[in-house]
PDB file of N, CA and C in Angstrom:
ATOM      1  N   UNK A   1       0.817  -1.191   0.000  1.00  0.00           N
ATOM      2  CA  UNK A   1       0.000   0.000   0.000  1.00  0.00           C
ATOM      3  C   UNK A   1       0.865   1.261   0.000  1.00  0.00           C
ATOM      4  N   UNK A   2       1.815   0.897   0.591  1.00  0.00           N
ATOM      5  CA  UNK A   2       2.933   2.539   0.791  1.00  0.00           C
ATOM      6  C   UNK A   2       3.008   2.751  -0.501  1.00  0.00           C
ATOM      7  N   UNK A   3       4.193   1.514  -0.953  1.00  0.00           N
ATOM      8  CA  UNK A   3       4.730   1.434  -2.672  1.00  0.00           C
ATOM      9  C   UNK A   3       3.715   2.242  -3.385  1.00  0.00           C
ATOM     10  N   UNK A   4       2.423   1.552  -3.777  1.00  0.00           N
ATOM     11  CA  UNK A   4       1.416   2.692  -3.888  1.00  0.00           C
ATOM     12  C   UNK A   4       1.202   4.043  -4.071  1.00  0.00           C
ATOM     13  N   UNK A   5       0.777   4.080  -2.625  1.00  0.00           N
ATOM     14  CA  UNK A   5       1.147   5.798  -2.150  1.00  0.00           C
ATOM     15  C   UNK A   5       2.133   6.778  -2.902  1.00  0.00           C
ATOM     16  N   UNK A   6       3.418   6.191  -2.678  1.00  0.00           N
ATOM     17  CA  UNK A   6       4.338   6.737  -3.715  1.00  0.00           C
ATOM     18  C   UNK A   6       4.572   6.739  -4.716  1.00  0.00           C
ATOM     19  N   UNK A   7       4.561   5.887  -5.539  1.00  0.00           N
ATOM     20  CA  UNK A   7       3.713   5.707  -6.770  1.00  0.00           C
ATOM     21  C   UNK A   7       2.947   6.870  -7.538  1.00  0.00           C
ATOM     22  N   UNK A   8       1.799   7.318  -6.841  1.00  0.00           N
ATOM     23  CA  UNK A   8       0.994   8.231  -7.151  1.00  0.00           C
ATOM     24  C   UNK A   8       1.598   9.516  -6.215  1.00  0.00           C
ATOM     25  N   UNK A   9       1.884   9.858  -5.417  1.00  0.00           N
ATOM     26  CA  UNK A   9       2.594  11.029  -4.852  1.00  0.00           C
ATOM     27  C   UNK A   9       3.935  11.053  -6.542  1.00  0.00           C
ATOM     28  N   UNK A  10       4.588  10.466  -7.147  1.00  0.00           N
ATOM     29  CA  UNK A  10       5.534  10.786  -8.310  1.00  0.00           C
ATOM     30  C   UNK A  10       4.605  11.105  -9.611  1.00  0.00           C
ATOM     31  N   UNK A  11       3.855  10.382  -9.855  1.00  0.00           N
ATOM     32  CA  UNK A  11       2.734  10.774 -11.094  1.00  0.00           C
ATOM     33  C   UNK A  11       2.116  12.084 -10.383  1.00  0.00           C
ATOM     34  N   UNK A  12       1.937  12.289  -8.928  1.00  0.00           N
ATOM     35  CA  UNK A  12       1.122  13.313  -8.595  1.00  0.00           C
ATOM     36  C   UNK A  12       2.147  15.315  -9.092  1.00  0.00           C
ATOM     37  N   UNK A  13       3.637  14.796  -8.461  1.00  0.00           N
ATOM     38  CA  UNK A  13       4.596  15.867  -8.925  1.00  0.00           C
ATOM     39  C   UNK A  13       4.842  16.303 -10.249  1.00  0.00           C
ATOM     40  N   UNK A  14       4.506  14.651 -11.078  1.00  0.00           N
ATOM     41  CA  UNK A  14       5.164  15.302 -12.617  1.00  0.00           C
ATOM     42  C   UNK A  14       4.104  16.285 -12.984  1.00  0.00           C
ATOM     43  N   UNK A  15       2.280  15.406 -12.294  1.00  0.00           N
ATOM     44  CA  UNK A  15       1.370  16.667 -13.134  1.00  0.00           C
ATOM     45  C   UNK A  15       1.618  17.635 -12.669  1.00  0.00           C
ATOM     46  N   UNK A  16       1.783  17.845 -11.672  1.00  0.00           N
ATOM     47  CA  UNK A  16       2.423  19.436 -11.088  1.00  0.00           C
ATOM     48  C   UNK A  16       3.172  20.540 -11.998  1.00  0.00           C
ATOM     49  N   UNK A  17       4.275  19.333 -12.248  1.00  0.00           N
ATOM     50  CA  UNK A  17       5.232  20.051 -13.339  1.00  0.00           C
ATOM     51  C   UNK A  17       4.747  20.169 -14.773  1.00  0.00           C
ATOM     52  N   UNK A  18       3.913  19.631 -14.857  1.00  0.00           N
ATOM     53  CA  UNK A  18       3.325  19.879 -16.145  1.00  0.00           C
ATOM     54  C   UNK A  18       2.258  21.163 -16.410  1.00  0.00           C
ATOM     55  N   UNK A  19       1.798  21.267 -15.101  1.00  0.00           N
ATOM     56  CA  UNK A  19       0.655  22.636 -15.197  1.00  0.00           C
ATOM     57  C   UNK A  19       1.657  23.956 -15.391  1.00  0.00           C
ATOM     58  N   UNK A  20       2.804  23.269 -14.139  1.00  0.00           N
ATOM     59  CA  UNK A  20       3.866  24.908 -14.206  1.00  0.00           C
ATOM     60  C   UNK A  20       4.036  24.989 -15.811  1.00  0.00           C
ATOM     61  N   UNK A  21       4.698  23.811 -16.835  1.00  0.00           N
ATOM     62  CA  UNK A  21       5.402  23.880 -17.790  1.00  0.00           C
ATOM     63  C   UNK A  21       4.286  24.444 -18.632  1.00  0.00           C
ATOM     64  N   UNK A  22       3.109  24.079 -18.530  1.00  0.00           N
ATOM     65  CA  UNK A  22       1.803  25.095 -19.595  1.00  0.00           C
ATOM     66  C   UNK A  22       1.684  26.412 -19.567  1.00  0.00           C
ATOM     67  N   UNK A  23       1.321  26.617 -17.729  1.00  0.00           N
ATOM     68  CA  UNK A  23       1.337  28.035 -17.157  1.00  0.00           C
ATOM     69  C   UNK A  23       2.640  28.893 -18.096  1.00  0.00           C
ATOM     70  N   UNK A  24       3.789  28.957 -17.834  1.00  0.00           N
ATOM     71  CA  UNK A  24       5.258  28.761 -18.509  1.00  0.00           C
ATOM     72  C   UNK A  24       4.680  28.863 -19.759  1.00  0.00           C
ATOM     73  N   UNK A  25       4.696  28.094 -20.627  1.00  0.00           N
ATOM     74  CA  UNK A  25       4.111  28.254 -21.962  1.00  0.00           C
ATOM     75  C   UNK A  25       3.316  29.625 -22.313  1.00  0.00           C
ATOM     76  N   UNK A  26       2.021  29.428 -21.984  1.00  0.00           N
ATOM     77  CA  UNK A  26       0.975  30.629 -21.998  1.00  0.00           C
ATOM     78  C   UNK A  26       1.251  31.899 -21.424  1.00  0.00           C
ATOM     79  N   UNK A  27       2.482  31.950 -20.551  1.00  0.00           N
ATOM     80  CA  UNK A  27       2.569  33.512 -19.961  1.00  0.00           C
ATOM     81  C   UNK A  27       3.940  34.336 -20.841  1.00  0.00           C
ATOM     82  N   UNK A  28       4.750  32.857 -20.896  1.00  0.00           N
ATOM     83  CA  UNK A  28       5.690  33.589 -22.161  1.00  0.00           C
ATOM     84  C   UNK A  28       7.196  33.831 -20.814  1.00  0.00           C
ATOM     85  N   UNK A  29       7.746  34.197 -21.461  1.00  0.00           N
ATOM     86  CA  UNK A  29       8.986  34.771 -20.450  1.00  0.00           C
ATOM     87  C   UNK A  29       8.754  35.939 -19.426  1.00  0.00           C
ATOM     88  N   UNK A  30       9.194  35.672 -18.162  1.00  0.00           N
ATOM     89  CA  UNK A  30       9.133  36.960 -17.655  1.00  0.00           C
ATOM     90  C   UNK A  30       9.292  37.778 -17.432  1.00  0.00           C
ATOM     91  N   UNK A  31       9.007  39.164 -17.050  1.00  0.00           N
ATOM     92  CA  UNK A  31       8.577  40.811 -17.691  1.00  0.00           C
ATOM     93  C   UNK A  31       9.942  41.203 -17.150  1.00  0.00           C
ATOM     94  N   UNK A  32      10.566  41.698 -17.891  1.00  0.00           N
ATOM     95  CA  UNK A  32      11.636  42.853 -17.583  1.00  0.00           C
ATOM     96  C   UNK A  32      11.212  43.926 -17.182  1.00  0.00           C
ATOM     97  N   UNK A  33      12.238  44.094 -15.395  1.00  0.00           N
ATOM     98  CA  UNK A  33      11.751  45.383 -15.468  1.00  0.00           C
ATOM     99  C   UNK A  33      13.234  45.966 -14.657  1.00  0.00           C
ATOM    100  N   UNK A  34      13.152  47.296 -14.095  1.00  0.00           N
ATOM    101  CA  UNK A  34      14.828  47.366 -13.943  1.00  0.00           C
ATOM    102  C   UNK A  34      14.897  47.373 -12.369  1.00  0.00           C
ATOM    103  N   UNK A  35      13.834  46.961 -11.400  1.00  0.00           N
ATOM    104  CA  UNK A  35      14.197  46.339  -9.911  1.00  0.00           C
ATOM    105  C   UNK A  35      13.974  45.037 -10.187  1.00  0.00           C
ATOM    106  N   UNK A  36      15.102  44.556 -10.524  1.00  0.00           N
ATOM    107  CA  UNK A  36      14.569  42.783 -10.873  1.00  0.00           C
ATOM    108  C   UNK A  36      14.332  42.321  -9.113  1.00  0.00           C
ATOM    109  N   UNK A  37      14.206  42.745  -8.714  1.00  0.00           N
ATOM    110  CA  UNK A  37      13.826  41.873  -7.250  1.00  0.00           C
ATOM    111  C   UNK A  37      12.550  42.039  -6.511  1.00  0.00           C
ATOM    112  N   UNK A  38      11.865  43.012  -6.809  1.00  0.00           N
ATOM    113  CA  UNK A  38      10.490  43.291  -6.354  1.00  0.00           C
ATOM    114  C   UNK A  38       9.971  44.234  -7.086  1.00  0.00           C
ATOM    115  N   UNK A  39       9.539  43.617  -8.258  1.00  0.00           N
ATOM    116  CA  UNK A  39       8.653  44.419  -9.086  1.00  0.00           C
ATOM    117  C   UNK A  39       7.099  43.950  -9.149  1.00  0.00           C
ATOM    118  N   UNK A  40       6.900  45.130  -9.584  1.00  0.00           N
ATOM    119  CA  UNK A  40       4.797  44.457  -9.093  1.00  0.00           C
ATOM    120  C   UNK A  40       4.632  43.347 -10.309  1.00  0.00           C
ATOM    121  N   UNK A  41       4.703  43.709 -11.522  1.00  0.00           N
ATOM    122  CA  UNK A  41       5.094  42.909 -12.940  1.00  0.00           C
ATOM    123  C   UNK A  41       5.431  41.666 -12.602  1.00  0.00           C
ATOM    124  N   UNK A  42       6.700  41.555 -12.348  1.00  0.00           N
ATOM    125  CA  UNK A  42       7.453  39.965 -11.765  1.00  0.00           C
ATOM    126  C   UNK A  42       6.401  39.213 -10.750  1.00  0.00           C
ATOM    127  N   UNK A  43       5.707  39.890  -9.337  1.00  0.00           N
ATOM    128  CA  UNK A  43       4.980  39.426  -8.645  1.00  0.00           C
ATOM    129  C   UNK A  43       4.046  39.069  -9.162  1.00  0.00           C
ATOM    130  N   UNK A  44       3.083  39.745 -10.176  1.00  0.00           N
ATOM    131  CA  UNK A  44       1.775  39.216 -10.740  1.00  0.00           C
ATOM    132  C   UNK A  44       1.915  37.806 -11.512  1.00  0.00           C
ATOM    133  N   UNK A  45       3.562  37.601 -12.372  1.00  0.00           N
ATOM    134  CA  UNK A  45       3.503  36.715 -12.850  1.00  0.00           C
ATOM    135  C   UNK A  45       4.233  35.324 -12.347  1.00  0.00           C
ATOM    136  N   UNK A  46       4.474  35.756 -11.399  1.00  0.00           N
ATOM    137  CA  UNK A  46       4.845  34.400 -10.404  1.00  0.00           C
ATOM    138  C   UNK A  46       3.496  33.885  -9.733  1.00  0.00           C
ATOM    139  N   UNK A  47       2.778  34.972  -9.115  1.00  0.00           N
ATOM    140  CA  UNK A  47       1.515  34.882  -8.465  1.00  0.00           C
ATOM    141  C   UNK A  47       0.811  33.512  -9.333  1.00  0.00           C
ATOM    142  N   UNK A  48       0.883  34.030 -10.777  1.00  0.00           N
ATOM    143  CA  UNK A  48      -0.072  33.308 -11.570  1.00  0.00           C
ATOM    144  C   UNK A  48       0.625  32.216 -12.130  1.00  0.00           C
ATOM    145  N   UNK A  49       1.713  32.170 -12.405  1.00  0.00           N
ATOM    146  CA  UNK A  49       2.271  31.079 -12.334  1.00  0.00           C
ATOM    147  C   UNK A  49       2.339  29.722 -11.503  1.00  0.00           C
ATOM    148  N   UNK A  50       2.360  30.186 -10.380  1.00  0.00           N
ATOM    149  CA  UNK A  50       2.209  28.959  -9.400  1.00  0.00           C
ATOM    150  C   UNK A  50       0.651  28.687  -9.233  1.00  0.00           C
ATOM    151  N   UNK A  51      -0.161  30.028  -8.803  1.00  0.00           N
ATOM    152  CA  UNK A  51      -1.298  29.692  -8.869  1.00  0.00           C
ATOM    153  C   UNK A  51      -1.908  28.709  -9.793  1.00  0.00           C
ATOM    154  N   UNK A  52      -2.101  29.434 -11.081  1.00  0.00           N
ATOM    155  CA  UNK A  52      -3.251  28.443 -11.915  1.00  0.00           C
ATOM    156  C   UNK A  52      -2.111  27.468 -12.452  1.00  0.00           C
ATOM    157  N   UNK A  53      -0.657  27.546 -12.526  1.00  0.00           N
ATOM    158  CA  UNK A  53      -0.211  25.877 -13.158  1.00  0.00           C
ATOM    159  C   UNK A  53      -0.528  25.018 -11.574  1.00  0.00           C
ATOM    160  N   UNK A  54      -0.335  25.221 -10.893  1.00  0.00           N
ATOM    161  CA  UNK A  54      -0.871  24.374  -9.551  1.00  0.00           C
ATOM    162  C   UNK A  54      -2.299  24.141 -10.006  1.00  0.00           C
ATOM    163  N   UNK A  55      -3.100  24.444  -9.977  1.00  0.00           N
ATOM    164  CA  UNK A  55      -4.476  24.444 -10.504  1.00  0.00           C
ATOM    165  C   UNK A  55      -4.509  23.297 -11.651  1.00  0.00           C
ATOM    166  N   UNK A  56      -3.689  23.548 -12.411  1.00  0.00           N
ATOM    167  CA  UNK A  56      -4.174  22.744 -13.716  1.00  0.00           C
ATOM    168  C   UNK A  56      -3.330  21.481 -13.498  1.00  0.00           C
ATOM    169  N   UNK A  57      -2.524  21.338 -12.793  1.00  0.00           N
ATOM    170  CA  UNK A  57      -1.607  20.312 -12.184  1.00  0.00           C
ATOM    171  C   UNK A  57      -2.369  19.236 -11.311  1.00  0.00           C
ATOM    172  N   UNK A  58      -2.912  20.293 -10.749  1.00  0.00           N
ATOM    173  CA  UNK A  58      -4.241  18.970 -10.023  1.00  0.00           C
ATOM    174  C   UNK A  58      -5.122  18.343 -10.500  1.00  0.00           C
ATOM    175  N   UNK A  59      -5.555  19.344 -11.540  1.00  0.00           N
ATOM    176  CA  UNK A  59      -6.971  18.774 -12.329  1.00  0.00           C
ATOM    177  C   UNK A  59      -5.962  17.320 -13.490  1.00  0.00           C
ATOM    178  N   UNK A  60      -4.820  17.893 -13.805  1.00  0.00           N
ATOM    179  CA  UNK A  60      -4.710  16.456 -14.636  1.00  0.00           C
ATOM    180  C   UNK A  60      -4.307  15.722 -13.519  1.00  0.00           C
ATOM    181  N   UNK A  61      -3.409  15.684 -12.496  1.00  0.00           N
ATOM    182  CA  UNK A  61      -3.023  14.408 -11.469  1.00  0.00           C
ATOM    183  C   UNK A  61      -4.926  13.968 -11.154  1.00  0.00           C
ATOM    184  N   UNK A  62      -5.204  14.563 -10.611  1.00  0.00           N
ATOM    185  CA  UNK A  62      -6.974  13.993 -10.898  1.00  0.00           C
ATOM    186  C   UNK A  62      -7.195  13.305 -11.991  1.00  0.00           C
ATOM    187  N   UNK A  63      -7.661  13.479 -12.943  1.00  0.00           N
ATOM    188  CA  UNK A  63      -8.009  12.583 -13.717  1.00  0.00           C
ATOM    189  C   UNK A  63      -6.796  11.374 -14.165  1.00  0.00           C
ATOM    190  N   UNK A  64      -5.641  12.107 -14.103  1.00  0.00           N
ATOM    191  CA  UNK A  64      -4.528  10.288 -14.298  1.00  0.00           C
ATOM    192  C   UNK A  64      -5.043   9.424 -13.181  1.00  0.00           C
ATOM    193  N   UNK A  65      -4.929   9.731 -12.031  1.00  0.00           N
ATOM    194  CA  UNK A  65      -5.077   9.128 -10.793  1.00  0.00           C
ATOM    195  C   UNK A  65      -6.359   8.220 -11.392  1.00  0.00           C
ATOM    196  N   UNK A  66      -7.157   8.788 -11.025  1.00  0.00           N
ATOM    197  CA  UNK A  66      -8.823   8.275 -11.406  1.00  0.00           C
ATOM    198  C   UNK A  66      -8.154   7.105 -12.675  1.00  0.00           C
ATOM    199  N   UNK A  67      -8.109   8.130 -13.398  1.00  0.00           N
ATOM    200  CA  UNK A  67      -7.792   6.906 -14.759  1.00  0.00           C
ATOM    201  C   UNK A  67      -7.253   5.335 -14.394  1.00  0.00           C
ATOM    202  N   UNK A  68      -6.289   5.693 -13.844  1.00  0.00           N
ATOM    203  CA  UNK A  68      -4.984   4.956 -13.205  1.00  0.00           C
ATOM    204  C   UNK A  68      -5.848   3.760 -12.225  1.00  0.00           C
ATOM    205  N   UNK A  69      -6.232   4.288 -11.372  1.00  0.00           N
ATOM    206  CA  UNK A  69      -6.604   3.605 -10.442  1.00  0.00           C
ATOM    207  C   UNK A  69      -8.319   2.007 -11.014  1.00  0.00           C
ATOM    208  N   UNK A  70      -8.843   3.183 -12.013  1.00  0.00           N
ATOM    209  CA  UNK A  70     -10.182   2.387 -12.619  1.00  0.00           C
ATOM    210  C   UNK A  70      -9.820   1.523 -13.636  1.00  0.00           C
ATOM    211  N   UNK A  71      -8.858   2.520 -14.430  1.00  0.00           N
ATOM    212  CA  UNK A  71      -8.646   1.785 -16.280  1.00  0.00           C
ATOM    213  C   UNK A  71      -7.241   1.059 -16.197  1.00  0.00           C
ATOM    214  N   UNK A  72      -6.083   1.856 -15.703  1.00  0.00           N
ATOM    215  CA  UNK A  72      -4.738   1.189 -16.757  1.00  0.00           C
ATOM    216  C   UNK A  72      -4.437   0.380 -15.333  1.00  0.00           C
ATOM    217  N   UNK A  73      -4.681  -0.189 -14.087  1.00  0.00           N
ATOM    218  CA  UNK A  73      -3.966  -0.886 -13.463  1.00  0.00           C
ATOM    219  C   UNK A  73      -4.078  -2.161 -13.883  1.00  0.00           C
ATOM    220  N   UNK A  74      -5.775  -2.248 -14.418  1.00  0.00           N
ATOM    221  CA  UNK A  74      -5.760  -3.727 -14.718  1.00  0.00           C
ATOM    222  C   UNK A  74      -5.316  -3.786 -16.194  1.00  0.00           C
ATOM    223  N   UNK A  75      -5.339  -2.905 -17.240  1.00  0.00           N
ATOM    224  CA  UNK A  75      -4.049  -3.301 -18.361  1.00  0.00           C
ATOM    225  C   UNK A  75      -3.154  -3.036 -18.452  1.00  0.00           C
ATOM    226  N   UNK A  76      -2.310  -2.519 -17.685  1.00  0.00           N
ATOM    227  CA  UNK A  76      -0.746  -2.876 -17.655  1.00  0.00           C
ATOM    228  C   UNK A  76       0.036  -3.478 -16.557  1.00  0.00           C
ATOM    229  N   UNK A  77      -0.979  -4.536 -16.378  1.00  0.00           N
ATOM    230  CA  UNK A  77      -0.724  -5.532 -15.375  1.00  0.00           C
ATOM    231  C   UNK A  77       0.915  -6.253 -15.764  1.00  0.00           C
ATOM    232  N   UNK A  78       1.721  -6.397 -15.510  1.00  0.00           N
ATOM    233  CA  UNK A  78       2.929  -7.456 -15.906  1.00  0.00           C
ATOM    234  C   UNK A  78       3.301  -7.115 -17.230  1.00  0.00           C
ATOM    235  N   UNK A  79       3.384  -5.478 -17.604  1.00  0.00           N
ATOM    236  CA  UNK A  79       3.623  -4.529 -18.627  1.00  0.00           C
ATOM    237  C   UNK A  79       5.116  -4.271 -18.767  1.00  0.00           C
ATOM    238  N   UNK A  80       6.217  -4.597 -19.260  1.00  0.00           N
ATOM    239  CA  UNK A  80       7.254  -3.802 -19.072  1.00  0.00           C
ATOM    240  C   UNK A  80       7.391  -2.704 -19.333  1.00  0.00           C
ATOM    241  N   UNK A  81       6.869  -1.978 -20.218  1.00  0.00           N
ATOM    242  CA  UNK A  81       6.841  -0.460 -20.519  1.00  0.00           C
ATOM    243  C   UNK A  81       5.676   0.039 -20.038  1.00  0.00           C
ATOM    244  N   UNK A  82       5.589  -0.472 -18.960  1.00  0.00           N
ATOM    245  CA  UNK A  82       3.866   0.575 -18.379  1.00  0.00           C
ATOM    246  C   UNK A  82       4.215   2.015 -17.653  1.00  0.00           C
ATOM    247  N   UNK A  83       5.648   2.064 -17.173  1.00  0.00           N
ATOM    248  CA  UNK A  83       5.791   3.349 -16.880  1.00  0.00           C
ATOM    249  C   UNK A  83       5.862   4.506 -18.019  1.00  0.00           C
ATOM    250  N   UNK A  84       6.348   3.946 -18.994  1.00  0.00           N
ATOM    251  CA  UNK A  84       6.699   4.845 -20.453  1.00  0.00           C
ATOM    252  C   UNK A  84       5.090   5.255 -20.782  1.00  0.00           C
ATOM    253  N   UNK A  85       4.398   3.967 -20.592  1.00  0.00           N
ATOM    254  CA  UNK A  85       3.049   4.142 -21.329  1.00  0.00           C
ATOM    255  C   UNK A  85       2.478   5.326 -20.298  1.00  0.00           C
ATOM    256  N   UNK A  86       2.534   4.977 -18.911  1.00  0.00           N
ATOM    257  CA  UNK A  86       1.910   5.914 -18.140  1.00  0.00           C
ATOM    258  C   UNK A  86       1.930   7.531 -18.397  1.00  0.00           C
ATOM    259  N   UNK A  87       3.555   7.366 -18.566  1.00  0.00           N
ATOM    260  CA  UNK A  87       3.782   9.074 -18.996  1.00  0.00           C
ATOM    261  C   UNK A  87       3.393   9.617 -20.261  1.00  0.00           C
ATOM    262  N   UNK A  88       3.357   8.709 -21.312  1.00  0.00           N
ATOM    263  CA  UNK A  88       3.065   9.235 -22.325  1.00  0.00           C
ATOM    264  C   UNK A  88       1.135   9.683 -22.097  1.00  0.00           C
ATOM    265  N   UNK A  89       0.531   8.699 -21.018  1.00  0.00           N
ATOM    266  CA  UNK A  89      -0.829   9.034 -20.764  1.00  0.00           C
ATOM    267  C   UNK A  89      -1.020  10.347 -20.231  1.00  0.00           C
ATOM    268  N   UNK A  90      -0.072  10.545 -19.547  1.00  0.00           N
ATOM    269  CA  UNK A  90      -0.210  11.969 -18.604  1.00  0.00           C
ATOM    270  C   UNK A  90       0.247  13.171 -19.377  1.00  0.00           C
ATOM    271  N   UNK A  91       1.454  12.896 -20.369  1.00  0.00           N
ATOM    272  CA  UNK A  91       1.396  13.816 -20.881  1.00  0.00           C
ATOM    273  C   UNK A  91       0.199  14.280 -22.007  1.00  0.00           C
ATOM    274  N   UNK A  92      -0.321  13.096 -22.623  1.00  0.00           N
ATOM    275  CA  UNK A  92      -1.373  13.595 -23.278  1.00  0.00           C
ATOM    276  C   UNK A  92      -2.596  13.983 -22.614  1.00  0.00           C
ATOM    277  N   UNK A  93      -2.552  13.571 -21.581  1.00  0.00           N
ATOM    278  CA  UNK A  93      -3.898  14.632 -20.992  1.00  0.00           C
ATOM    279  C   UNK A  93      -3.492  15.554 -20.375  1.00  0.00           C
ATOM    280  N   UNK A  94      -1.946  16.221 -20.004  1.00  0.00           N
ATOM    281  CA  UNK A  94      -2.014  17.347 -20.030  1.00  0.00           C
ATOM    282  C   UNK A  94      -1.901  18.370 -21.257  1.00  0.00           C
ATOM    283  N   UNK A  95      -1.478  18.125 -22.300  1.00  0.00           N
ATOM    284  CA  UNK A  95      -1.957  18.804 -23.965  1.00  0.00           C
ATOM    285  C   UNK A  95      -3.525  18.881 -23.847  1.00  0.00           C
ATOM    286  N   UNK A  96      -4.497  17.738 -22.782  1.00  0.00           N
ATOM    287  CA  UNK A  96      -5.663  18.334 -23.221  1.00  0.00           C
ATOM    288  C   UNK A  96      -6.189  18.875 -22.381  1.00  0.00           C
ATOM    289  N   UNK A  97      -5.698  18.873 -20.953  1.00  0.00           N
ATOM    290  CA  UNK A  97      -6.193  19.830 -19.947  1.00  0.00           C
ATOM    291  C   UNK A  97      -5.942  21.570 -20.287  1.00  0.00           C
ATOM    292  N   UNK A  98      -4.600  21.432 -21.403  1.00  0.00           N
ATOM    293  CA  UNK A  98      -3.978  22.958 -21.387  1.00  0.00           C
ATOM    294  C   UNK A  98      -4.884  23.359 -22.246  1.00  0.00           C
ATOM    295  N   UNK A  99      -5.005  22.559 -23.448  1.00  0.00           N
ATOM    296  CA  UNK A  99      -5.851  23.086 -25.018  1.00  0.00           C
ATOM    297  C   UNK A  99      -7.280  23.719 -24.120  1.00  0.00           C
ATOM    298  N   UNK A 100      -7.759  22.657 -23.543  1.00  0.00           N
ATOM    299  CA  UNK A 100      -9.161  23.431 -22.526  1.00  0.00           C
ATOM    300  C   UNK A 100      -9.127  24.703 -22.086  1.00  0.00           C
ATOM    301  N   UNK A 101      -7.878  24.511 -21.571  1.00  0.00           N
ATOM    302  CA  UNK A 101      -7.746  25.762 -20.324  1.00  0.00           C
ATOM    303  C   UNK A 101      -7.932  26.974 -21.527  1.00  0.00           C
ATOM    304  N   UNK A 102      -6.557  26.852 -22.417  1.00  0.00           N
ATOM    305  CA  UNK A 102      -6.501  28.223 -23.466  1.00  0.00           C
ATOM    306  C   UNK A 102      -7.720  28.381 -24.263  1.00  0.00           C
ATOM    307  N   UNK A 103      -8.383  26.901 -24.411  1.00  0.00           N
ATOM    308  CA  UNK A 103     -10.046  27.895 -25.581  1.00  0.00           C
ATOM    309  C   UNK A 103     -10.804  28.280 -24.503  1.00  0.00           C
ATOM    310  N   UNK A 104     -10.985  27.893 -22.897  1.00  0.00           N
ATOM    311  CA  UNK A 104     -11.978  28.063 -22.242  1.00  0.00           C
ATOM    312  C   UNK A 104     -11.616  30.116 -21.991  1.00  0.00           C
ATOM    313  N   UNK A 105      -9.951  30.280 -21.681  1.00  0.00           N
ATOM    314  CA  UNK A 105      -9.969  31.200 -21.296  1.00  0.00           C
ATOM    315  C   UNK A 105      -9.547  32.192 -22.860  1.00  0.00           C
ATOM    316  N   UNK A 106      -9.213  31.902 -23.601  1.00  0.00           N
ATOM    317  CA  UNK A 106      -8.902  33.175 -24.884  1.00  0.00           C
ATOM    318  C   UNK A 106      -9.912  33.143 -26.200  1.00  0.00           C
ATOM    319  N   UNK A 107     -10.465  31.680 -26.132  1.00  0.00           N
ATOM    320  CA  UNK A 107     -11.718  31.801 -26.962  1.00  0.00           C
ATOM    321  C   UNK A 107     -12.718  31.884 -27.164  1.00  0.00           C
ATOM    322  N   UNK A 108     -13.551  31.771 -25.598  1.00  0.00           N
ATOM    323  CA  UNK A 108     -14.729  31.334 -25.208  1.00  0.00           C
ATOM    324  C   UNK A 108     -14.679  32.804 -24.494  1.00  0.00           C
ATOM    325  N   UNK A 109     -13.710  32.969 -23.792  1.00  0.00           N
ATOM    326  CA  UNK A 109     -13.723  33.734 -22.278  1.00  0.00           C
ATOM    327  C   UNK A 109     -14.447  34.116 -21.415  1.00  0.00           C
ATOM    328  N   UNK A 110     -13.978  32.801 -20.914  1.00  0.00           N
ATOM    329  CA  UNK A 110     -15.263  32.228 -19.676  1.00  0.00           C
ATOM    330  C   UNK A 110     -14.210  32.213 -18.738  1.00  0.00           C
ATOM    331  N   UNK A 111     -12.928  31.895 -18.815  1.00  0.00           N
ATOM    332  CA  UNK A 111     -12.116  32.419 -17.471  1.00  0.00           C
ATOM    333  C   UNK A 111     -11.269  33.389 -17.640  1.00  0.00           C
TER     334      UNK A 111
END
């Protein structure tokens, strides 16, 4: 059960890193300004950086998890590449958690 636990606490970090790496994506590099150490600019986009890629980091570790736990344990039972397969699962649902996020918020704009 621990093994487990940890298990999903490591799938739980990569989605993590995957919301930052979208967030990252969509905000672009960050703002030059000439107090590089406390600028309001820099703060807004760290703010939102951690904020909503944390946000979207959960929503895909949520649904892998779920996934994980209902669908792929019992087919990649005695899998040798089930970790490869796993990631390649997570990364594609985070391409579709992000694609959501950007039509929900720049095309729809509903957030």
């Amino acid at each position: 059960m621990v093994k487990r636990i940890l298990n999903y606490l490591g799938w739980f970090i990569v989605a993590i890193l995957l919301g930052f790496l979208h967030m990252r994506i969509v905000l672009g590099a960050p703002p030059k300004s000439d107090d590089e150490k406390f600028s309001f600019t820099s703060m807004i986009y760290e703010w939102a950086l951690v904020q909503v890629g944390s946000t979207v980091g959960l929503i895909i570790a949520l649904i892998f998890i779920l996934l994980d736990v209902f669908y792929l344990n019992n087919k990649l039972k005695d899998n040798s590449k089930a970790a490869l397969f796993r990631l390649v699962i997570i990364s594609l649902m985070a391409v579709i958690v992000g694609g959501t996020h950007y039509i929900l918020e720049k095309v729809i704009d509903v957030i």
